[in-house]
Protein backbone atom coordinates (compact mmCIF):
# COMPACT_ATOMS: atom_id res chain seq x y z
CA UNK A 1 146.44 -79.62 -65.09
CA UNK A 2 144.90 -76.41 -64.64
CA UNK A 3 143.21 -74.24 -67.34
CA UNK A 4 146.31 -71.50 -66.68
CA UNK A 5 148.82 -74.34 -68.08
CA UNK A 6 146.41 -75.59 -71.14
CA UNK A 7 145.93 -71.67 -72.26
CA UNK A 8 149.77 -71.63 -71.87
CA UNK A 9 150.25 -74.71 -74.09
CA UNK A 10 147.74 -73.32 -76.32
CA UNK A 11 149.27 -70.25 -77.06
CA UNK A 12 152.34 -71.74 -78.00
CA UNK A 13 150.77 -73.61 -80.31
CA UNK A 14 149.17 -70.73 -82.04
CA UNK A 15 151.93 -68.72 -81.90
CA UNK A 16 154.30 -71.12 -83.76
CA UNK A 17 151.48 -71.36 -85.99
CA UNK A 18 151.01 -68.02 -86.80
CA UNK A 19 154.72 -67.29 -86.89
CA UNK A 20 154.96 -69.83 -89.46
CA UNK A 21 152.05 -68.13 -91.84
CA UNK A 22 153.63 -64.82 -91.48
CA UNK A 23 157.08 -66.59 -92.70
CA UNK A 24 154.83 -67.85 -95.75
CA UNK A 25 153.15 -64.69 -96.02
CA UNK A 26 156.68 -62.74 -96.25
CA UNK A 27 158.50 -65.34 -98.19
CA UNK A 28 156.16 -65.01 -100.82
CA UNK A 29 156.01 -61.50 -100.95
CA UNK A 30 160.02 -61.60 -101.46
CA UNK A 31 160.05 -64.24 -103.83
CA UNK A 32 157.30 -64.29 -106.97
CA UNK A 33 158.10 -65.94 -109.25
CA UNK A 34 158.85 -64.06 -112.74
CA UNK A 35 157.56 -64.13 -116.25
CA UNK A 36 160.13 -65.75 -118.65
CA UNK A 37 161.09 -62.94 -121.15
CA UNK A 38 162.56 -65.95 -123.29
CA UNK A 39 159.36 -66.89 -124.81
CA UNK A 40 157.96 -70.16 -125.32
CA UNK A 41 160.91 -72.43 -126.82
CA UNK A 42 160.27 -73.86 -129.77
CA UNK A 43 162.07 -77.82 -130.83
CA UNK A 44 163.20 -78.53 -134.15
CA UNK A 45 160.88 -80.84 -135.47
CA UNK A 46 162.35 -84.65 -136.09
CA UNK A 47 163.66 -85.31 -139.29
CA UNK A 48 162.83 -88.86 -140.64
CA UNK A 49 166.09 -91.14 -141.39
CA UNK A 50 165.40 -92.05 -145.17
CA UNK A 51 168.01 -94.34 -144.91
CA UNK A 52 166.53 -95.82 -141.49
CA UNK A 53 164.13 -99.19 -141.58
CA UNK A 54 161.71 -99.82 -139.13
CA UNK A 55 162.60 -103.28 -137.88
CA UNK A 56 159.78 -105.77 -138.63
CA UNK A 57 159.62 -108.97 -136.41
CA UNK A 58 158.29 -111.78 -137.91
CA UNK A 59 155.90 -114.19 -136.23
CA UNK A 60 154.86 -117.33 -137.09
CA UNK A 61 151.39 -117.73 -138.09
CA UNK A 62 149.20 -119.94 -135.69
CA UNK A 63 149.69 -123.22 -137.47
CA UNK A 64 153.32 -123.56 -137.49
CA UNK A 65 153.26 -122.73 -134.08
CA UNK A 66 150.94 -125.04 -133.09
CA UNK A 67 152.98 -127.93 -134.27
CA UNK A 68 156.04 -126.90 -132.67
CA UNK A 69 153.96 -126.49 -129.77
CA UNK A 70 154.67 -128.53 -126.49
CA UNK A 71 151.75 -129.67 -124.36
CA UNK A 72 154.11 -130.34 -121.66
CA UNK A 73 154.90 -126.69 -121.30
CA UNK A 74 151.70 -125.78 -122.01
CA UNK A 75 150.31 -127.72 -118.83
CA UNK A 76 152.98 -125.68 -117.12
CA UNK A 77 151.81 -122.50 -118.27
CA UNK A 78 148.49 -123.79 -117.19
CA UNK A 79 149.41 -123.30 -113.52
CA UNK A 80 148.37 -119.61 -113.51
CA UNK A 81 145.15 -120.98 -114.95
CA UNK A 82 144.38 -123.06 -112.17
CA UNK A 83 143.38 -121.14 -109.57
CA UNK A 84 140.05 -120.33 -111.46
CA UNK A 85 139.66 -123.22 -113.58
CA UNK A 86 139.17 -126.68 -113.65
CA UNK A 87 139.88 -129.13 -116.92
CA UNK A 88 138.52 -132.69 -115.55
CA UNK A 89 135.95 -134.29 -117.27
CA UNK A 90 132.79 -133.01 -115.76
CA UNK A 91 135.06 -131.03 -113.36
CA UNK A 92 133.43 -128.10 -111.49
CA UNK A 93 133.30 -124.59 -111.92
CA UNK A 94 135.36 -122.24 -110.14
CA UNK A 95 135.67 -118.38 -110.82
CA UNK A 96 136.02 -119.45 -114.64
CA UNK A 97 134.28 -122.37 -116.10
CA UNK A 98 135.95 -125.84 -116.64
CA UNK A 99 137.80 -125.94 -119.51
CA UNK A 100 137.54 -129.72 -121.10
CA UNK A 101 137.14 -129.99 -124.36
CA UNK A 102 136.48 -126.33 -125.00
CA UNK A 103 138.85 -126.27 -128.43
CA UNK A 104 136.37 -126.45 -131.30
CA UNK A 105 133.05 -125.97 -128.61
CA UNK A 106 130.62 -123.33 -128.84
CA UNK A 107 131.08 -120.13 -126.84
CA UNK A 108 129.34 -119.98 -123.37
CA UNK A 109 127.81 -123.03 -124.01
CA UNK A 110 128.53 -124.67 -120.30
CA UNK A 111 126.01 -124.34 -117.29
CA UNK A 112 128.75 -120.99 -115.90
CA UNK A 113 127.75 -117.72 -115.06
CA UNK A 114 129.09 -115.60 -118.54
CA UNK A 115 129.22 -112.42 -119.28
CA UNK A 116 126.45 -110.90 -121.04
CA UNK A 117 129.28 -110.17 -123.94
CA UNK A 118 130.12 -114.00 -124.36
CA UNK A 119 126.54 -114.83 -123.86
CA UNK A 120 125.71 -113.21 -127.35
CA UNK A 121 128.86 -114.27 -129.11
CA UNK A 122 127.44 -117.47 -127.99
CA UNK A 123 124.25 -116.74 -129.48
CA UNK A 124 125.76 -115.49 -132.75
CA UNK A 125 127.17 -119.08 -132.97
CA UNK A 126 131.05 -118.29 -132.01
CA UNK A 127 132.92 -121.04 -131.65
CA UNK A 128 136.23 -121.58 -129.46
CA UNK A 129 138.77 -121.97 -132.28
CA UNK A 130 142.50 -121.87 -132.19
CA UNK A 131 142.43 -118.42 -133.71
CA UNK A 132 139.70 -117.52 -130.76
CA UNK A 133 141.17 -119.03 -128.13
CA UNK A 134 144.87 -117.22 -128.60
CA UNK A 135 143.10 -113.74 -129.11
CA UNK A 136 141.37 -114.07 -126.06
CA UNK A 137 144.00 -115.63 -123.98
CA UNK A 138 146.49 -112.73 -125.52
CA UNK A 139 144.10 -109.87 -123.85
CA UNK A 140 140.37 -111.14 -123.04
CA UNK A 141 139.35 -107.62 -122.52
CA UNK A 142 140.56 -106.29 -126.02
CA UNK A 143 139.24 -109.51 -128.06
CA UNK A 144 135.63 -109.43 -126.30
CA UNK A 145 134.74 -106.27 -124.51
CA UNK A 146 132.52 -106.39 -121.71
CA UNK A 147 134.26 -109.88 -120.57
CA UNK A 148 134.05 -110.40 -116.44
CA UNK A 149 137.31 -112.39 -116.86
CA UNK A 150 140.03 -110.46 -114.79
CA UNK A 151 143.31 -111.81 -116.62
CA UNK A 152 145.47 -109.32 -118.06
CA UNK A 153 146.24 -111.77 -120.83
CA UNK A 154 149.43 -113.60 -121.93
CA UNK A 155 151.65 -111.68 -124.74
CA UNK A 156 154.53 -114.46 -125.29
CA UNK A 157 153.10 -116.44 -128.48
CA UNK A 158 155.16 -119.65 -127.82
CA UNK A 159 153.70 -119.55 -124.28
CA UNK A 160 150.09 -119.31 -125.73
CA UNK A 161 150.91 -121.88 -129.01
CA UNK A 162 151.91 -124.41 -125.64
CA UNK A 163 148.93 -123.34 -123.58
CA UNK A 164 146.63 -124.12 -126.90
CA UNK A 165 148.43 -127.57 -127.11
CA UNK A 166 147.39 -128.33 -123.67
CA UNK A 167 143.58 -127.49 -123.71
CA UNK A 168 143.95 -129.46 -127.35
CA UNK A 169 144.82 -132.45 -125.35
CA UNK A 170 142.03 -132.09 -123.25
CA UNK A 171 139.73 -133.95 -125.13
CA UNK A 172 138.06 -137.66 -125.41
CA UNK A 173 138.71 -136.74 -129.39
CA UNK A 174 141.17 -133.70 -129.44
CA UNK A 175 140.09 -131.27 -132.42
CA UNK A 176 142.63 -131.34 -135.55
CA UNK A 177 145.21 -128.69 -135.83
CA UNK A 178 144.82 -126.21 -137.93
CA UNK A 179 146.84 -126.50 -141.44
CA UNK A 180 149.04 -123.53 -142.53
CA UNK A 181 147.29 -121.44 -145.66
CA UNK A 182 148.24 -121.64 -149.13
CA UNK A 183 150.48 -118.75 -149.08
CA UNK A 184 152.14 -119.36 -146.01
CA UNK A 185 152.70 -123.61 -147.11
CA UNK A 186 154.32 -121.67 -150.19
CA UNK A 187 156.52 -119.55 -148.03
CA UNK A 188 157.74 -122.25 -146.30
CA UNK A 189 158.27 -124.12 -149.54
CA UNK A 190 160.60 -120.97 -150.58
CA UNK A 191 162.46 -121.07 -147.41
CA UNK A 192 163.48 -124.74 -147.69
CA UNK A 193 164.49 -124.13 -151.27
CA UNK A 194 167.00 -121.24 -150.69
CA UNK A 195 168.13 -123.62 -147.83
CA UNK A 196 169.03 -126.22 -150.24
């Protein structure tokens, strides 16, 4: 190709491209946009429902669903678990650390790589209980901040009650469950009285 052709093809090129800037150039000249002589609009503000009640879910408190628990299920659950742990006795490390026998046993007590933030709740004498374990499981960012584990956390609470089951059961001499509080024994009392 000669340089006659390539200044042809060039000026075609920046004439289309200068025919479509003057377009722009014009079309905006036409067409500005206008103040609103409206005003800003103002909304009513909500009016609370007196009459209205927020609706409350109950949950079970941590005890009573840790003996309806299944540790069937929870080994299920604990498929999305094992990718970065291990729970053999004496197992390896992965990404996480092994998980036997960790109900009732100190925080970052294993030969693992933790976090600086477990490391001191470690020191501080944390220990992995029940209550712990579902916090941290539920979001491990929110319960210990600064934690390098990358799961988003589980939010179902029968899925986690099952999960706790499971890494109960993973133990020479599983730890004991814990027992519902006064209160709540005397709830359940009340319950199975107006049931009568």
């Amino acid at each position: 190709m000669n340089s006659f052709e390539l200044n042809k093809i060039m000026g075609a090129v920046f004439g289309a491209l200068l025919f479509v800037v003057g377009i722009s150039v014009v079309a905006g000249m036409l067409f500005q946009p206008r103040p609103s002589q409206l005003g800003e609009l103002i909304l009513p503000e909500p009016v609370e429902d007196e009459g209205a009640v927020a609706e409350v879910v109950e949950v079970d408190p941590l005890p009573v669903r840790l003996a309806n628990a299944s540790v069937e299920r929870g080994e299920g659950a604990f498929r999305a678990c094992a990718s970065c742990h291990t729970v053999d006795p004496g197992g390896d490390h992965r990404v996480g650390p092994n998980l036997w026998n960790v109900v009732m046993a100190p925080m970052a007590d294993r030969d693992f790589g933790y976090s600086s933030a477990l490391q001191e709740r470690g020191a501080e004498g944390d220990v992995w209980t029940f209550e712990s374990l579902d916090a941290f499981i539920e979001n491990p960012r929110n319960y210990i901040s600064g934690t390098s584990m990358a799961y988003a956390g589980l939010s179902n609470i029968d899925t986690r009650a099952n999960l706790l089951a499971y890494l109960r059961s993973l133990s020479d001499d599983p730890a004991p469950l814990p027992e519902a509080a006064e209160d709540e024994a005397a709830l359940d009392g009340e319950e199975e009285t107006a049931e009568d």
